[in-house]
Protein backbone atom coordinates (compact mmCIF):
# COMPACT_ATOMS: atom_id res chain seq x y z
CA UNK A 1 0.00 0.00 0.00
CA UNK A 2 1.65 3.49 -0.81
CA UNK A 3 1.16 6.34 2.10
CA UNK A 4 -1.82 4.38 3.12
CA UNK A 5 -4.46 5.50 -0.04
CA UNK A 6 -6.68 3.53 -1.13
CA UNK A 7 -5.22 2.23 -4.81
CA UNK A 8 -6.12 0.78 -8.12
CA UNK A 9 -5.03 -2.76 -8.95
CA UNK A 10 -3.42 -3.14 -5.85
CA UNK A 11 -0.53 -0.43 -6.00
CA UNK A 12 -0.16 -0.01 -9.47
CA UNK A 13 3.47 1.47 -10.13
CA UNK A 14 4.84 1.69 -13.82
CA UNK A 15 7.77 3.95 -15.20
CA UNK A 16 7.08 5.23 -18.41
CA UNK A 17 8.46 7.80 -20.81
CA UNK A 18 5.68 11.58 -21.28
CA UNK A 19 4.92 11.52 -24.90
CA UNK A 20 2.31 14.40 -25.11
CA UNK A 21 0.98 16.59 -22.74
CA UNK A 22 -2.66 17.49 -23.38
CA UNK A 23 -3.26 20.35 -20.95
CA UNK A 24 -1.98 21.45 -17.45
CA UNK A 25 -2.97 17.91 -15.37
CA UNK A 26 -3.40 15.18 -18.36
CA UNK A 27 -0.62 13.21 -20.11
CA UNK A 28 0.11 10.55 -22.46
CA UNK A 29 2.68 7.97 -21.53
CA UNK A 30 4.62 4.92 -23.57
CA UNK A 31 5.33 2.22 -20.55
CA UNK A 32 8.53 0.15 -20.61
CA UNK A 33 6.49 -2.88 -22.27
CA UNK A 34 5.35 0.14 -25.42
CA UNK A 35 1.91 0.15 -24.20
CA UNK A 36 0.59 3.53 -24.11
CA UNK A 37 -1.48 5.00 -21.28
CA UNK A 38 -3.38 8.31 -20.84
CA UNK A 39 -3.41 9.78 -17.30
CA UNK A 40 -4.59 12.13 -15.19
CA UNK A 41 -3.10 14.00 -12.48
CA UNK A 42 -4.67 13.19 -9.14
CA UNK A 43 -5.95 15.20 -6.54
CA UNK A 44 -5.07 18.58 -8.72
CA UNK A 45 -7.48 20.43 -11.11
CA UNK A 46 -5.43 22.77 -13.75
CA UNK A 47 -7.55 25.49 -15.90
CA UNK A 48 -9.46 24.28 -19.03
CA UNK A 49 -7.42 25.11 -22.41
CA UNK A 50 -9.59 27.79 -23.14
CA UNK A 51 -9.67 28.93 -19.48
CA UNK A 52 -7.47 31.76 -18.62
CA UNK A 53 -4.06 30.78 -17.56
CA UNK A 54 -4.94 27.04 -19.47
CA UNK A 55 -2.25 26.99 -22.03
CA UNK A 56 0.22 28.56 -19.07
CA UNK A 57 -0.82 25.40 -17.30
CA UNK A 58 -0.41 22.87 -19.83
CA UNK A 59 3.51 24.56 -21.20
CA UNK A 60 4.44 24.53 -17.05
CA UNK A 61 4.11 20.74 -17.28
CA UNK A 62 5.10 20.14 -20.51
CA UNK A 63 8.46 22.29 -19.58
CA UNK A 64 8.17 19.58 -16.64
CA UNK A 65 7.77 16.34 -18.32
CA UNK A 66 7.84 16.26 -21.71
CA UNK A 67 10.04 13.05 -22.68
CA UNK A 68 10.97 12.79 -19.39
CA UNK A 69 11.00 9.07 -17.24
CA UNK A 70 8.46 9.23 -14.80
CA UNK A 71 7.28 6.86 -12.03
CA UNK A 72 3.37 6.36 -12.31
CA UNK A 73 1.34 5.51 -9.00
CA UNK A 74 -2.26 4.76 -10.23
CA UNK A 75 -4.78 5.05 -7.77
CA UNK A 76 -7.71 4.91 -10.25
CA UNK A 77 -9.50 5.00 -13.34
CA UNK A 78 -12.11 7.95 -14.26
CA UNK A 79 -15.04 7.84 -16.18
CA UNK A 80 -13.11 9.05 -19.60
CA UNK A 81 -10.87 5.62 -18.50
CA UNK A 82 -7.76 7.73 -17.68
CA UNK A 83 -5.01 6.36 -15.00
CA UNK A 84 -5.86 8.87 -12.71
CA UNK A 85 -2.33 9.25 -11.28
CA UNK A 86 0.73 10.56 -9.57
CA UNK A 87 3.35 11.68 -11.37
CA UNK A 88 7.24 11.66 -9.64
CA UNK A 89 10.54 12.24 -11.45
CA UNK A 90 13.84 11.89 -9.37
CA UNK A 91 11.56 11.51 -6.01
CA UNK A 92 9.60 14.97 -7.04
CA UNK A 93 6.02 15.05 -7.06
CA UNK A 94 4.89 16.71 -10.08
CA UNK A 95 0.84 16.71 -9.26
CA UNK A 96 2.48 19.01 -5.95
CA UNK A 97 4.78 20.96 -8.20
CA UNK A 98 2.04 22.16 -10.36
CA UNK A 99 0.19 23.46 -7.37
CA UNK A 100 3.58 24.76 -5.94
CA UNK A 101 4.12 27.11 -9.12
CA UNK A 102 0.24 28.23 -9.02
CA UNK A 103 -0.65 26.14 -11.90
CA UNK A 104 -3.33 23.57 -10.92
CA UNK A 105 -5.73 23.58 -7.87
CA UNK A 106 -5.68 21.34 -5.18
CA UNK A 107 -8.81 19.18 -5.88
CA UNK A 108 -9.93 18.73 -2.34
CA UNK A 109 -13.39 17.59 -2.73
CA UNK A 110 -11.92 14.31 -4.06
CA UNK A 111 -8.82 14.36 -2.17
CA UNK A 112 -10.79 14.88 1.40
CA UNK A 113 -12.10 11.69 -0.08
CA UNK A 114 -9.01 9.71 -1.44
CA UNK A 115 -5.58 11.49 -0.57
CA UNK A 116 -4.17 10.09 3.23
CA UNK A 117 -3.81 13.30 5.78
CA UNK A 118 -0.32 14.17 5.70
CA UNK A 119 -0.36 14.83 1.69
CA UNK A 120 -3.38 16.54 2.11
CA UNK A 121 -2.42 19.00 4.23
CA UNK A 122 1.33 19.04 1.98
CA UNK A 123 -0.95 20.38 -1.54
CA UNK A 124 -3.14 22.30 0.46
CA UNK A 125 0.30 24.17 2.58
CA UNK A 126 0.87 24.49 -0.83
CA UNK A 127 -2.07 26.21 -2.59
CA UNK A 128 -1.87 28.38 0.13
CA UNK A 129 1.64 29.67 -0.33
CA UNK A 130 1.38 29.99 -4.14
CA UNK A 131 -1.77 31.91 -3.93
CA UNK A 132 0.12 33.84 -1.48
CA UNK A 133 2.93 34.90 -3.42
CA UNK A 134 0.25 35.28 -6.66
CA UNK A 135 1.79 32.79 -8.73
CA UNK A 136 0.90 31.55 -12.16
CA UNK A 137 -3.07 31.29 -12.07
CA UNK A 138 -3.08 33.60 -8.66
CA UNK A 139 -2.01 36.49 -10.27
CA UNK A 140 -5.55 36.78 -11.26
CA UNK A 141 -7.65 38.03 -7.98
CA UNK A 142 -10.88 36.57 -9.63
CA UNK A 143 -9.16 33.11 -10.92
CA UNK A 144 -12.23 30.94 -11.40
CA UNK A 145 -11.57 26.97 -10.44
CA UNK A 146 -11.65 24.67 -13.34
CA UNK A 147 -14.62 22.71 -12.23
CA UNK A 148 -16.88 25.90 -11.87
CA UNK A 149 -15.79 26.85 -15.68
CA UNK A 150 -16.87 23.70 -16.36
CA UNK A 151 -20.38 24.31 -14.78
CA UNK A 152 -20.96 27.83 -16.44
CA UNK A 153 -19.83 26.16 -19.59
CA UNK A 154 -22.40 23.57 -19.57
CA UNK A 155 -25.36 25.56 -18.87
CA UNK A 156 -24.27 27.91 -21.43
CA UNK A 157 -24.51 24.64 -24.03
């Protein structure tokens, strides 16, 4: 069991190479074996493409892991049938480091939920302190989180 979550297919751990990067908290990975994989960030929510500070987003983590090795901790599928993942190069946490350099939210209504206590309290110390120093997405006062875009964009469809 890794840090005591609760995890898909009984710890799921692959390293893989980052073959595309589709916005600021979804990849597309080739495993060691050449089977590809599309994933999503857990317990982070990064703006929509065409949300502001999207495409800021999406180049932070390309600049982060685009054809890099990564280490891939699954700890579940979504509904679109995405690994919904961690990311870690070298040790580093890359779901943290996009909320450390104000590019993603922390998602905490599924990470109340999913994430165990201590890394909870790690991406929320730091949404705090990048919102704090107005980085990336905070340097917009009326920054609007990715899953309420979502909502106004729906009812405006």
């Amino acid at each position: 069991m890794f840090l005591g979550q609760t995890v898909y297919a009984d710890n799921h751990r692959f390293h893989a190479k980052v073959v595309s990067v589709s916005d600021g908290d979804s990849v597309r990975v080739v495993d060691e074996y050449g089977q590809k994989h599309k994933i999503r960030l857990s317990y982070i929510d990064a703006p929509e493409l065409n949300q502001a500070g999207g495409r800021e987003s999406r180049q932070t983590l390309y600049h982060l892991v685009y054809r890099e090795n990564v280490l891939v901790e699954v700890f579940d599928i979504d509904r679109y049938k995405r690994k919904v993942a961690k990311l870690s190069i070298n040790g580093e946490d890359i779901n943290l480091k996009q909320i450390q350099t104000g590019q993603a939210w922390h998602y905490q209504s599924i990470a109340k939920k999913q994430q165990n206590p201590s890394n909870y309290r790690l991406y929320q110390q730091a949404q705090q302190n990048s919102q704090n120093a107005r980085l990336g997405l905070w340097k917009n006062r009326k920054a609007i989180a990715p899953w309420q875009f979502r909502q106004q964009q729906r009812k405006q469809h």
